[in-house]
Protein backbone atom coordinates (compact mmCIF):
# COMPACT_ATOMS: atom_id res chain seq x y z
CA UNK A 1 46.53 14.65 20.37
CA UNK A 2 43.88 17.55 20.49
CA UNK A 3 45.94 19.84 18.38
CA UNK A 4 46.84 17.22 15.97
CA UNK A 5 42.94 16.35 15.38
CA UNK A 6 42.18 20.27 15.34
CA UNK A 7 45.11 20.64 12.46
CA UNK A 8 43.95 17.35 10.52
CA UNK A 9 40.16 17.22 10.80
CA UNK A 10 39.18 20.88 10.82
CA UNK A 11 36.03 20.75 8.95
CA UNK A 12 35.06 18.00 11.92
CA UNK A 13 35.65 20.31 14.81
CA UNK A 14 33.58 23.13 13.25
CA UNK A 15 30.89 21.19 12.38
CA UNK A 16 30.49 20.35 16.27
CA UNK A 17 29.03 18.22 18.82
CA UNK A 18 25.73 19.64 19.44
CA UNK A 19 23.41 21.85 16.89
CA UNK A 20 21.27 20.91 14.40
CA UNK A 21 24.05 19.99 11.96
CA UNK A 22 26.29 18.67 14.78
CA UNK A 23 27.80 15.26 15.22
CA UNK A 24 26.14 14.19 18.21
CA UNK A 25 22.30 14.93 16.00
CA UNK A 26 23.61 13.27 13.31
CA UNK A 27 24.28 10.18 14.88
CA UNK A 28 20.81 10.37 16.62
CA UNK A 29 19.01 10.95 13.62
CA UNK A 30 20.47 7.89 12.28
CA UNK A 31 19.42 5.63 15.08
CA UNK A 32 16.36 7.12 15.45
CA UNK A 33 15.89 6.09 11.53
CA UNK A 34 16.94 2.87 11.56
CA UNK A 35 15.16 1.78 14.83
CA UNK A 36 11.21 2.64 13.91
CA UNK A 37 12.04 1.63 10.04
CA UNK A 38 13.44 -1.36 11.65
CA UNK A 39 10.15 -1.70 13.52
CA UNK A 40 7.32 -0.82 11.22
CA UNK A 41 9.53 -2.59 8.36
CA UNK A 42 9.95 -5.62 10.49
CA UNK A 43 6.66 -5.92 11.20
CA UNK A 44 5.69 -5.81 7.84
CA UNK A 45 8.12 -8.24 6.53
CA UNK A 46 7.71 -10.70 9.06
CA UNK A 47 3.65 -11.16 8.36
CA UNK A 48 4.55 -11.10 4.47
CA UNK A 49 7.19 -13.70 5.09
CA UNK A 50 5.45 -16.13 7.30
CA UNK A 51 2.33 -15.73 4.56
CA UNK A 52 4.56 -16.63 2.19
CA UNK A 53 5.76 -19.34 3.75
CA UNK A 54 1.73 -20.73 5.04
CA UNK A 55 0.32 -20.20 1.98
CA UNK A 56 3.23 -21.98 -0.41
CA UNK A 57 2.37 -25.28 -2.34
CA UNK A 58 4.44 -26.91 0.64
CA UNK A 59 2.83 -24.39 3.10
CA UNK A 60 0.37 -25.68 6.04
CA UNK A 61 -2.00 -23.33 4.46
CA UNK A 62 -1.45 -23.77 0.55
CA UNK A 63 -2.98 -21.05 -1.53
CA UNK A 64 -2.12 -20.36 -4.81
CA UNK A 65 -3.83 -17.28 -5.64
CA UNK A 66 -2.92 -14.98 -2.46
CA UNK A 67 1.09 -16.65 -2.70
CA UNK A 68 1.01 -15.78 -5.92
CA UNK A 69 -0.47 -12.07 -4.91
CA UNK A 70 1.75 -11.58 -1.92
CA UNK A 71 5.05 -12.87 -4.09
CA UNK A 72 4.25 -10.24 -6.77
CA UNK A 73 4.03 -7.69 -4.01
CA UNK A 74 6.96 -8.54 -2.26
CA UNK A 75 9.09 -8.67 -5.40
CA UNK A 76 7.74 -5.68 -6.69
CA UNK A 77 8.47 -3.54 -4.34
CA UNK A 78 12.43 -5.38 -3.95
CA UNK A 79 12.81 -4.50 -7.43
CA UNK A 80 12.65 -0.41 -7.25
CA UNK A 81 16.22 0.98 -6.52
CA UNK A 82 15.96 3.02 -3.38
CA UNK A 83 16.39 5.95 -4.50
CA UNK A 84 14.06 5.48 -6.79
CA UNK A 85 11.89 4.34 -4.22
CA UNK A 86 12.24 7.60 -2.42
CA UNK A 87 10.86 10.11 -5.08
CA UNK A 88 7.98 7.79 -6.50
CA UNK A 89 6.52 7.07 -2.89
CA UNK A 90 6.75 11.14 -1.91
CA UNK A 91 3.22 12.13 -2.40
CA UNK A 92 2.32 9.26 0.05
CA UNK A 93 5.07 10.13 2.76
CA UNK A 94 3.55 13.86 1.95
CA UNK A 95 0.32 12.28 2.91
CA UNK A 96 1.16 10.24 6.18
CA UNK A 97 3.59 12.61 7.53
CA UNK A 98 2.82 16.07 6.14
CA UNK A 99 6.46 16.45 4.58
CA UNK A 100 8.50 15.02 2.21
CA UNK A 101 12.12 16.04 4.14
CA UNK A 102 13.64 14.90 7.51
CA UNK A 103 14.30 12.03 9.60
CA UNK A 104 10.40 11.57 10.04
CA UNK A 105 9.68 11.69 6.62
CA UNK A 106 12.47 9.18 5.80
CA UNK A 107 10.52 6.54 7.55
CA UNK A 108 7.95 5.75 5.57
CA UNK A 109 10.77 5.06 1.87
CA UNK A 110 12.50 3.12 4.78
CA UNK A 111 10.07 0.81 5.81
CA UNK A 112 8.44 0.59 2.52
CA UNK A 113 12.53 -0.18 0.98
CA UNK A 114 12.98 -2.87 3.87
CA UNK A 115 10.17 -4.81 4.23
CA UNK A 116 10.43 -6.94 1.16
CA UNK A 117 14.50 -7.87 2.18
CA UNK A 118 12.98 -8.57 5.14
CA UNK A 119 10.18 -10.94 4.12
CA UNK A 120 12.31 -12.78 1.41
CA UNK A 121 15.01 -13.70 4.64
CA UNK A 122 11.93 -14.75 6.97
CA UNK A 123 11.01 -16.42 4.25
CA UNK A 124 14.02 -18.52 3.94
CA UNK A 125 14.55 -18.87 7.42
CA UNK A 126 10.80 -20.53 8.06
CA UNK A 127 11.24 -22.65 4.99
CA UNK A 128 14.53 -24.24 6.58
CA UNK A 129 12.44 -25.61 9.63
CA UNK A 130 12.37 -29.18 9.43
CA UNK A 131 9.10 -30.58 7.41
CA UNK A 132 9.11 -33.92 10.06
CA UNK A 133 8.92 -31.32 13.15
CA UNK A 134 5.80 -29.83 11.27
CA UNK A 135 4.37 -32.64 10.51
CA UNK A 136 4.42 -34.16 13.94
CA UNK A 137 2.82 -31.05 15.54
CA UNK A 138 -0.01 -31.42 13.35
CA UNK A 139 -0.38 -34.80 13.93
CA UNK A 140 -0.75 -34.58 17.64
CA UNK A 141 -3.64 -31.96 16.61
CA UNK A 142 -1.76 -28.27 16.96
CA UNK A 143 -3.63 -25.20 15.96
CA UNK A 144 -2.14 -23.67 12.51
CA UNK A 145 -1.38 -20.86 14.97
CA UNK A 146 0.43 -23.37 17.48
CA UNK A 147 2.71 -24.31 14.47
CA UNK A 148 3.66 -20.53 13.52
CA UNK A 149 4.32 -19.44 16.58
CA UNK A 150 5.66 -22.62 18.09
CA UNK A 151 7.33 -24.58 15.30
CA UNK A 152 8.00 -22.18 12.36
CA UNK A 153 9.01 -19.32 14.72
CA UNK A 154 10.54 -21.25 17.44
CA UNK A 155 12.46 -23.49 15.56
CA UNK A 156 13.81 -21.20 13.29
CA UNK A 157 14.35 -18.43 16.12
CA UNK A 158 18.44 -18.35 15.77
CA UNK A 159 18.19 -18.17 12.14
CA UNK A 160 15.86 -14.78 12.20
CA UNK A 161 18.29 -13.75 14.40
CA UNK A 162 20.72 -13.74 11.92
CA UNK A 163 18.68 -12.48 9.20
CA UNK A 164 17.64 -9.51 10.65
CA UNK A 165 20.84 -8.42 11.55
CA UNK A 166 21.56 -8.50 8.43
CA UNK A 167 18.56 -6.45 7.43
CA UNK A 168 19.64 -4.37 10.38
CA UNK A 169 22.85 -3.60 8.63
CA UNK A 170 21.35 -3.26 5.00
CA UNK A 171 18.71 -0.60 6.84
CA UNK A 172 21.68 1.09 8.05
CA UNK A 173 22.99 1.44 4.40
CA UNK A 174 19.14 2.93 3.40
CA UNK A 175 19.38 5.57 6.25
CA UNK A 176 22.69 6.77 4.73
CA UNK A 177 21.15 6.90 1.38
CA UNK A 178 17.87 8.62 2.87
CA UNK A 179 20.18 11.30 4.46
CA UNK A 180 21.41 12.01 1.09
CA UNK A 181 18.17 13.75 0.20
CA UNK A 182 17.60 15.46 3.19
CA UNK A 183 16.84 13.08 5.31
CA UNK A 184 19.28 13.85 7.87
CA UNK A 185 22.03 11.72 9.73
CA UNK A 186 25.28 10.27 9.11
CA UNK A 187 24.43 10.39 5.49
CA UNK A 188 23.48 13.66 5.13
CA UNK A 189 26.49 14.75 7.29
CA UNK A 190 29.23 12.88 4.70
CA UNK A 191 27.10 13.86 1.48
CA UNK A 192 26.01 17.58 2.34
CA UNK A 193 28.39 18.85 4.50
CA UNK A 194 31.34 16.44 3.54
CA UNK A 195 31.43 15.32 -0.59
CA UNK A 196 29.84 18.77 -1.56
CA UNK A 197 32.21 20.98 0.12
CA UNK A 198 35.30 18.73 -0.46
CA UNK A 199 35.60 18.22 3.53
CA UNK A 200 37.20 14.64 3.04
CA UNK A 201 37.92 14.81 7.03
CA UNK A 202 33.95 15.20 7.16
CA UNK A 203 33.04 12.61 4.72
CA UNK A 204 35.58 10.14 6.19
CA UNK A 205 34.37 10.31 10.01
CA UNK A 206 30.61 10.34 9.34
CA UNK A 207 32.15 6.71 7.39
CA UNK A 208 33.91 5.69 9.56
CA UNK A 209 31.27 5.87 12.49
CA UNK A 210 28.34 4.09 10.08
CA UNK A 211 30.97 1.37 9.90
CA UNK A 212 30.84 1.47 13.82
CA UNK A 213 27.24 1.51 13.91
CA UNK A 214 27.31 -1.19 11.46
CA UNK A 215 29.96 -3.33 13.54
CA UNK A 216 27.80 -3.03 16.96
CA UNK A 217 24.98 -4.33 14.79
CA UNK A 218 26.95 -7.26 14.09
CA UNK A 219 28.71 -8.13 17.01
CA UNK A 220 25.03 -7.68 18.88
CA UNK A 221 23.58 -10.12 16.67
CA UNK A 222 26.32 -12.80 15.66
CA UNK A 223 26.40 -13.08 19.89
CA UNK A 224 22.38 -13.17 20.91
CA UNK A 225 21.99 -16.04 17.82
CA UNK A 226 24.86 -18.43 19.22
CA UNK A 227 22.88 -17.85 22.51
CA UNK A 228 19.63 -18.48 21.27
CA UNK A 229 21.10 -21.67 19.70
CA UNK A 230 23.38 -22.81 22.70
CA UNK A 231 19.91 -22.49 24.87
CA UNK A 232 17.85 -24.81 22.48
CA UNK A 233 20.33 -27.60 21.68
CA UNK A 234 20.71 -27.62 25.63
């Protein structure tokens, strides 16, 4: 079996485990990505979702000027192709980070490219809480911030879930493309290293273990929501 991998995925075994361009970085440098974007870009998305969501006509906090503010931002921002997004936000990741190159670097495009997926799915999530459930809180006199936290966010609790797994996945896809340019990881293993050299063995491992990543993401999620679910119609 070891000679048979050594004959048909050279360019794999001389790339190597460890190193700065080995297998074993790569695949840190892609988890390391997608966790903090994953962070600061869920962060991010989640207040610009649930403000969406307050501040709507139908929202316990209607507003039309800041929805209409925080809308425009949101689909702004969706609207610029990633790696687009990369080159025009530069000078700022330059700023923050001191460098435009490397898995550091490739946080700031991240979070900036995730956020507004993320906000539109919170979005739909909150807005699929039940009005009645709302509308009984604040009759027995809860704070607006009793209702986020307890209604909108509890109630609706499987369904992010679900959502940002999804994100999770979609990030996943970003890092790849981030990689691309530099940015290090699986992506920059299959593009740099794989496509450009014509190492198809290359290119089709570094795929092959994204789609692993991806399917862990998945699995991880699709589980922890039935949970959450199971637990609260119990």
């Amino acid at each position: 079996m070891k000679e048979w991998f050594i004959t048909n995925f050279p360019n794999v075994v001389q790339q190597g485990w460890g190193g700065e361009t080995g297998w074993w970085t790569s695949i840190v440098q892609t988890v390391y990505m997608t966790f903090w974007s994953a962070i600061f870009g869920g962060i991010l998305g989640l207040i610009f979702g649930i403000a969406l969501v307050l501040f709507d006509k139908d929202g316990i906090m209607p507003h039309k000027v800041v929805f209409s503010v925080i809308d425009k931002v949101v689909s702004l921002f969706r609207a610029v192709p990633f790696i687009i997004l990369l080159a025009f936000i530069a000078p700022v990741t330059q700023k923050i980070v001191g460098t435009q190159i490397g898995t550091t670097a490739a946080l700031v495009p991240l979070t900036v490219g995730v956020f507004p997926f993320y906000a539109r799915q919170v979005q739909v999530a909150l807005q699929s809480v039940n009005k009645g459930t709302i509308e009984s809180a604040q009759s027995l006199g809860s704070t607006n911030w009793d209702i986020i936290t307890y209604v909108y966010l509890g109630e609706a609790f499987p369904e992010l879930i679900r959502v940002s797994t999804v994100t999770l996945i979609s990030l996943v896809g970003l890092t790849a493309m981030a990689g691309a340019i530099g940015a290090g990881g699986l992506g920059n293993m299959a593009i740099s290293y794989g496509y450009n050299r014509f190492a198809n063995d290359t290119t089709l491992v570094a795929t092959i273990l994204v789609v692993i990543m991806v399917l862990i993401i998945q699995v991880v999620g699709d589980v922890w929501a039935r949970l959450v679910n199971h637990t609260q119609r119990n």
